[in-house]
Every structure is written in C-alpha cells, then in structure tokens.
Protein backbone atom coordinates (compact mmCIF):
# COMPACT_ATOMS: atom_id res chain seq x y z
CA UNK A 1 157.79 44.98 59.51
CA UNK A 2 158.42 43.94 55.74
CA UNK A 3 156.37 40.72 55.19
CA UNK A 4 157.08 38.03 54.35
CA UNK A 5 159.76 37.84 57.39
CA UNK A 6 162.69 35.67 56.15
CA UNK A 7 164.55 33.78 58.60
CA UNK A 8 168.59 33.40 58.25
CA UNK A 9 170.54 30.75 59.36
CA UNK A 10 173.88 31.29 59.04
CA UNK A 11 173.95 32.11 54.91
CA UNK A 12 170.77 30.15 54.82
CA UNK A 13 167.70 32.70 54.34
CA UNK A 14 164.13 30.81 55.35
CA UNK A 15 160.63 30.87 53.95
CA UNK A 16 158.95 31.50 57.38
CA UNK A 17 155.73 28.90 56.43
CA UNK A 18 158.56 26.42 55.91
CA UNK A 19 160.36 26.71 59.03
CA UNK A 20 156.98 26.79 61.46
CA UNK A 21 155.18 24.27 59.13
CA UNK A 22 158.11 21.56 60.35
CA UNK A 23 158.00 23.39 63.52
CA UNK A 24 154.79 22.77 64.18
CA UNK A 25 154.11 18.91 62.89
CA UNK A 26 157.73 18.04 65.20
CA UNK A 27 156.36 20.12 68.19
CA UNK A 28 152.63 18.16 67.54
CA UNK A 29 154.73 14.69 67.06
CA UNK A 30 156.33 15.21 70.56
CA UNK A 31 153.38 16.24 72.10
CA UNK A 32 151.49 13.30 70.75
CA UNK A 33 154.17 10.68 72.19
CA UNK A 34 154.04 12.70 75.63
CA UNK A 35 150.14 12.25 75.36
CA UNK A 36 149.93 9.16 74.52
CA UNK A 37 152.10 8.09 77.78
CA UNK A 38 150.10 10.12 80.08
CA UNK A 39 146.58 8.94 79.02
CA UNK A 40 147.81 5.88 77.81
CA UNK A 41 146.50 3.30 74.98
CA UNK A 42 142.87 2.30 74.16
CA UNK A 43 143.84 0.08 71.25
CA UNK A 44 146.44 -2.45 70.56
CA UNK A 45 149.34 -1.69 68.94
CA UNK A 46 148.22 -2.56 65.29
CA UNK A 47 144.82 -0.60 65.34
CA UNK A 48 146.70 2.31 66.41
CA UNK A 49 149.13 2.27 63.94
CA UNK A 50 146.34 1.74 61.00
CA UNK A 51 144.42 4.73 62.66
CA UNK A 52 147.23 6.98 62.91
CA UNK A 53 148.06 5.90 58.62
CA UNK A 54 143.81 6.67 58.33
CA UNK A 55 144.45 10.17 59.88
CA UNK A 56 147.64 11.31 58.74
CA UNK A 57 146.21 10.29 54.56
CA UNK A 58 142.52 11.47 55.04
CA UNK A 59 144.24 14.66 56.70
CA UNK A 60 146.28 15.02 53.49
CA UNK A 61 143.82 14.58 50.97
CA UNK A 62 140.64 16.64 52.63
CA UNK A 63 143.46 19.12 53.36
CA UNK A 64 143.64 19.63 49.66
CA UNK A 65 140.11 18.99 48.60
CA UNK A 66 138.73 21.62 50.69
CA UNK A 67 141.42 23.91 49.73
CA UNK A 68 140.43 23.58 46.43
CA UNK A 69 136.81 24.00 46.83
CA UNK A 70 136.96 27.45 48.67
CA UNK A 71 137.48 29.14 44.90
CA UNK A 72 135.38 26.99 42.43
CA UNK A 73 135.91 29.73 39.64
CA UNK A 74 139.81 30.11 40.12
CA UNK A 75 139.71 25.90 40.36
CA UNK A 76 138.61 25.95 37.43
CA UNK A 77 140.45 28.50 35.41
CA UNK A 78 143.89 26.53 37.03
CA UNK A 79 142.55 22.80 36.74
CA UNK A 80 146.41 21.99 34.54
CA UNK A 81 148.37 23.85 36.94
CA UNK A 82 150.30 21.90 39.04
CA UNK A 83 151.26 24.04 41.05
CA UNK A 84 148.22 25.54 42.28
CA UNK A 85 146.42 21.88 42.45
CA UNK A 86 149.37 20.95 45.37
CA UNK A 87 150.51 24.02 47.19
CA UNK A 88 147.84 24.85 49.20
CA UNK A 89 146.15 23.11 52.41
CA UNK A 90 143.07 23.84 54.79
CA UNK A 91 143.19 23.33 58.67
CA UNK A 92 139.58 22.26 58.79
CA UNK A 93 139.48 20.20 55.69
CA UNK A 94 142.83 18.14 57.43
CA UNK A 95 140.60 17.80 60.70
CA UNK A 96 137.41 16.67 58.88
CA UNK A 97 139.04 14.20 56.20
CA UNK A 98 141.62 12.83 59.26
CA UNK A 99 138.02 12.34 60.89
CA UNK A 100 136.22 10.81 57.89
CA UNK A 101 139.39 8.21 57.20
CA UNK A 102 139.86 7.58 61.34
CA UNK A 103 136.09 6.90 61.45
CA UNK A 104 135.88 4.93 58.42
CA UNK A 105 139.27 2.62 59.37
CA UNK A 106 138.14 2.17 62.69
CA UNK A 107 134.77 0.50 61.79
CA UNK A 108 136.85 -1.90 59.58
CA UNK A 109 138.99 -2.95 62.35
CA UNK A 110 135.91 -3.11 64.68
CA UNK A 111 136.80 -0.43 67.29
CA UNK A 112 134.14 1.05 69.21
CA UNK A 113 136.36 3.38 71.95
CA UNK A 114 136.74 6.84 71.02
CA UNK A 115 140.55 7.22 70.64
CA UNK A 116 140.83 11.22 69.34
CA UNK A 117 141.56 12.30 72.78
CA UNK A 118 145.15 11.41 72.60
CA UNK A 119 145.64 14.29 69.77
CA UNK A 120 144.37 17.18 71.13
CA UNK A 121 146.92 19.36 72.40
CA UNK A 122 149.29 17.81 69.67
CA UNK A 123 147.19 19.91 67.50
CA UNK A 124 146.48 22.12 69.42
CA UNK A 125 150.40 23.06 69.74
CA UNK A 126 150.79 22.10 66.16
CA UNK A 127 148.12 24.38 64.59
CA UNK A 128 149.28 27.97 66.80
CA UNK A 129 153.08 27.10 65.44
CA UNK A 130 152.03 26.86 61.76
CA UNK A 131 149.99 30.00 62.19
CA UNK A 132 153.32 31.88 63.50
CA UNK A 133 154.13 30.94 60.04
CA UNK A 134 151.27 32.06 58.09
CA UNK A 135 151.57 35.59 59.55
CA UNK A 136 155.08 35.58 59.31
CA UNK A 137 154.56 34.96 55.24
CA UNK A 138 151.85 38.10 55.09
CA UNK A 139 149.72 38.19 51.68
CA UNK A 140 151.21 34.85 49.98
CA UNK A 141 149.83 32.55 52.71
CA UNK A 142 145.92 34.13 52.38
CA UNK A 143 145.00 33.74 55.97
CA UNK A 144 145.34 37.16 56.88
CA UNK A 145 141.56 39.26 56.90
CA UNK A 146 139.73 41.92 55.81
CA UNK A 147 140.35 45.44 55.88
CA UNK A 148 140.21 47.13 59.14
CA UNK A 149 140.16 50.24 61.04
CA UNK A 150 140.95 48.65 64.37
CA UNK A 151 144.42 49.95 65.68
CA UNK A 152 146.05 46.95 65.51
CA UNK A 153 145.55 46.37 61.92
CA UNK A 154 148.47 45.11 60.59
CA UNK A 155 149.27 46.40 56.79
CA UNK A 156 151.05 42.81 55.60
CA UNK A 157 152.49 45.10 52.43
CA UNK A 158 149.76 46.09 50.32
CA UNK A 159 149.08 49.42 51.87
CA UNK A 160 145.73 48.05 53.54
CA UNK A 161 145.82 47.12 57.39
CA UNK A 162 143.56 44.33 57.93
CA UNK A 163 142.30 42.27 60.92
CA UNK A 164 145.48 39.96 61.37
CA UNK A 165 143.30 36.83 62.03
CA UNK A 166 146.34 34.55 62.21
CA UNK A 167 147.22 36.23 65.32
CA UNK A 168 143.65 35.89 66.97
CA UNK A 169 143.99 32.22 65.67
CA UNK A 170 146.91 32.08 67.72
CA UNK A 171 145.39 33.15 71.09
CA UNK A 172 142.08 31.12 70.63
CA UNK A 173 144.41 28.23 70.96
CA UNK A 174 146.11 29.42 73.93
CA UNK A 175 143.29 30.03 75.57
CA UNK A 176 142.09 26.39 74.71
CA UNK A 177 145.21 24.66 75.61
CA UNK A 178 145.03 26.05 78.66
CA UNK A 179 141.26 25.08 79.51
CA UNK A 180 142.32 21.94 78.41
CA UNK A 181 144.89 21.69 81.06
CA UNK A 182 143.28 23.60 83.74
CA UNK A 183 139.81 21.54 83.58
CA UNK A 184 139.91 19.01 80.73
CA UNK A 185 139.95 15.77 83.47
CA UNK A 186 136.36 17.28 83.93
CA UNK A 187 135.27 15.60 80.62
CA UNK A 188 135.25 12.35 82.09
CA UNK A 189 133.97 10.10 79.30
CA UNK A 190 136.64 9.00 76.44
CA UNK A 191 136.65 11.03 73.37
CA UNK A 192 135.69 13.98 75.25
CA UNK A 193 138.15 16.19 74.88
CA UNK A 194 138.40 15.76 71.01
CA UNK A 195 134.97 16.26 70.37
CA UNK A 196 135.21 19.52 72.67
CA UNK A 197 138.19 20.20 70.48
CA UNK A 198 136.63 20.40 67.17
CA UNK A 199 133.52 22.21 68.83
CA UNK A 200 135.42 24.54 70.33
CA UNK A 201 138.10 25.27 67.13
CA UNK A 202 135.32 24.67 63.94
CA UNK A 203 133.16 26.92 66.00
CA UNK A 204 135.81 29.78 66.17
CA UNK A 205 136.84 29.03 62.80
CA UNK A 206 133.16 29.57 61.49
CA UNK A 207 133.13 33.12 63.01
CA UNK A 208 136.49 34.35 62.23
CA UNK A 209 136.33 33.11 58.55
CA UNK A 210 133.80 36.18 59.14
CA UNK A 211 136.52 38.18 58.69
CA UNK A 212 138.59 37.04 56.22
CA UNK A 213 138.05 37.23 52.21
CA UNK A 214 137.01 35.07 50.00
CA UNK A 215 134.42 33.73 47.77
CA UNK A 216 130.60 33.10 49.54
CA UNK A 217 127.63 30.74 48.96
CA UNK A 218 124.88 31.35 50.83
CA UNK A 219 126.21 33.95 53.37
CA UNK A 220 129.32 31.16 54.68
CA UNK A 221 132.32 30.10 52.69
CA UNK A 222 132.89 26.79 51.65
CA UNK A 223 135.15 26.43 54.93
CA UNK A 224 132.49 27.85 56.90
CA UNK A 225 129.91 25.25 55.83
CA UNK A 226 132.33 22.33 56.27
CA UNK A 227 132.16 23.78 60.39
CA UNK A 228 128.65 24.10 60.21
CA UNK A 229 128.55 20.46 58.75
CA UNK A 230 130.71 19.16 61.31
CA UNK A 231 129.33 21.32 64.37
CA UNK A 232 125.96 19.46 63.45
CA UNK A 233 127.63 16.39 63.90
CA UNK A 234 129.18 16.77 66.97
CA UNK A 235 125.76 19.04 68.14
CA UNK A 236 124.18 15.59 70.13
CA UNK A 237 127.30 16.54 72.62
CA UNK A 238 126.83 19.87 73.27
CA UNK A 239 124.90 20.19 76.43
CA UNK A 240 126.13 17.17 78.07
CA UNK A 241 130.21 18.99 77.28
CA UNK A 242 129.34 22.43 78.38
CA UNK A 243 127.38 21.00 82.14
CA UNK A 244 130.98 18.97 82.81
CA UNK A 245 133.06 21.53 82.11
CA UNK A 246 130.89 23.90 84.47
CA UNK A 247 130.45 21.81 87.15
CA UNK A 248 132.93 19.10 86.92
C-alpha cells in the first residue's frame, strides 16, 4: 500500500483526511440527532442551542491550542506561518476546550443537569471515521507511532514499519461503542456515560501516546498531561462508574 491512499471519484482524486474528516463530523451529526431522540432533552431549546455554539467553538479553538503546544520549539521557529498556525488539530484538546466552553456557558445560563451524555457515540462514531483518515494519509497526518518490530508494523513510506496506532485507535472505539450499547443503561445517573467516555478514551489516549513520537516534558507529552489533567478531574467518579458497570 502506497500512502497516502487517494480516493477517485469519477476524475476527482481525494485527500483521504478530507473525505473521512466530513465523513466523520456528518456520521457524528446524524448520530447526535438519533441520540438526542432516544434519550431525549434535559434543557430547553435555547440552552441547548447556546451549549452546542459553547462546544462546537471551545472544540475549535483548544483543538488548535493544544496542537500547537505539543512542539513548543517548532511553534516557535513557525510563529508567521500561516499555514502551520491553522492546519493542524488535536482530538483531546477539541474534547477538553468543548468541555471548558460547555462548562463555562452552562453556569451562565444556570444549568445544573449534566447534558454530555447525548454526544457520546456521536463521537464516538465521529472520532474512528476521522482516524480511517489519518491512516489512510500515512506520514503527513503524524498520528502514526514509533518504530516497531511487531508483525503488523505497517511501513507508511519511509522504509520504517511502525506501530500503526491509528488503527488500535480505531478498535478502542469499537470496543467502547459497543460497551456503551451492550451495558451503558447501567450508568444510571445523567452525565454518566460522558464522563465514562472521556475516562475511558483520555485514559487510552495517555497510554498509546506511549507509542507515538514526539517531543516530552517530564516523561508525558503535552497531550498526555492534558489526559492526566482531565483524568484527575473526572477521578471523584471512578469507583462509583466502574461498581455500575459491574454490577448494574
């Protein structure tokens, strides 16, 4: 396989990142709707529509910031480029400043319910399409890992086979959707199954970031310590998550 893997289209030939990227926020947008009728509305109307502007804009911006904070020295050897200051985007830094913004509009408006629960498998579905992408796009997209002697090492064109994280990404969110389907009405209070969510994904994220390149501050990246910083804040939930899931 030559990476990255165009897509055609008739004449058209496709940036895969492109194609999944809108794949995956369409496939998340549909899945939101469908969730929203199944478990229904905990605000009115207005609050949800100034939550869903909080998320989709905090998203957006910590999506950059933390982008741009996982190379300090290349930030700022590339401050006047463009280019570099708006291409690139971070999963976790789009959970964690949707988060920040949701939190911080909600306590304007005076909401007190939870109301994350709603977007779970939207992003769920959302994030595992995108990542079809990123491996699709091979070395460009920088998700892929380190070098490995595993035998399914995948050599995305530089000669090197390395641990093709975007794939285990991939099947860590299978294997959460389907938890989440299978036994996810055992998390019985509201906002359960987000804060599981964000457990369960920064917590996978910290260890497989364990595998991928990059520049390190005490041990972690800067990723890495944005989990840890948000696994401490969801940490009160822990125990009281894991005993409902067990036992219902």
């Amino acid at each position: 396989m030559n990476f990255p893997v165009y897509l055609r289209l008739g004449s058209l030939i496709l940036h895969p990142h492109a194609v999944f990227e809108g794949l995956g926020y369409s496939a998340g947008f549909l899945a939101y709707l469908r969730e929203r009728r199944r478990l229904g509305d905990v605000v009115s109307t207005e609050s949800r529509t100034w939550i869903i502007v909080a998320a989709v804009l905090g998203g957006i911006v910590g999506s950059r910031l933390l982008y741009l904070a996982e190379n300090p020295l290349e930030l700022g050897s590339r401050w006047g480029d463009a280019a570099f200051l708006l291409g690139g985007k971070s999963i976790v830094g789009g959970l964690i400043g949707g988060l920040i913004a949701v939190e911080w509009v909600k306590k304007r408006l005076g909401v007190t319910v939870p109301t994350g629960d709603v977007l779970v498998l939207p992003l769920v579905l959302g994030i595992a399409i995108g990542r079809v992408g990123c491996f699709l796009s091979g070395l460009s997209d920088q998700t892929y890992g380190v070098a490995t002697i595993l035998p399914w090492g995948i050599d995305f064109g530089d000669g090197v086979r390395r641990h093709p994280t975007q794939l285990y990404e991939i099947a860590f969110l299978g294997a959460l959707a389907l938890l989440m389907v299978v036994h996810g009405d055992r998390l019985a209070a509201t906002g359960d199954r987000f804060r599981f969510f964000m457990l369960a994904y920064l917590t996978f994220r910290l260890l497989v970031d364990l595998l991928k390149p990059g520049v390190f501050i005490g041990g972690l990246s800067v990723i890495q310590w944005a989990c840890v910083a948000t696994i401490a804040y969801y940490a009160p939930h822990v125990r009281r998550l894991t005993l409902e899931l067990r036992h219902g």
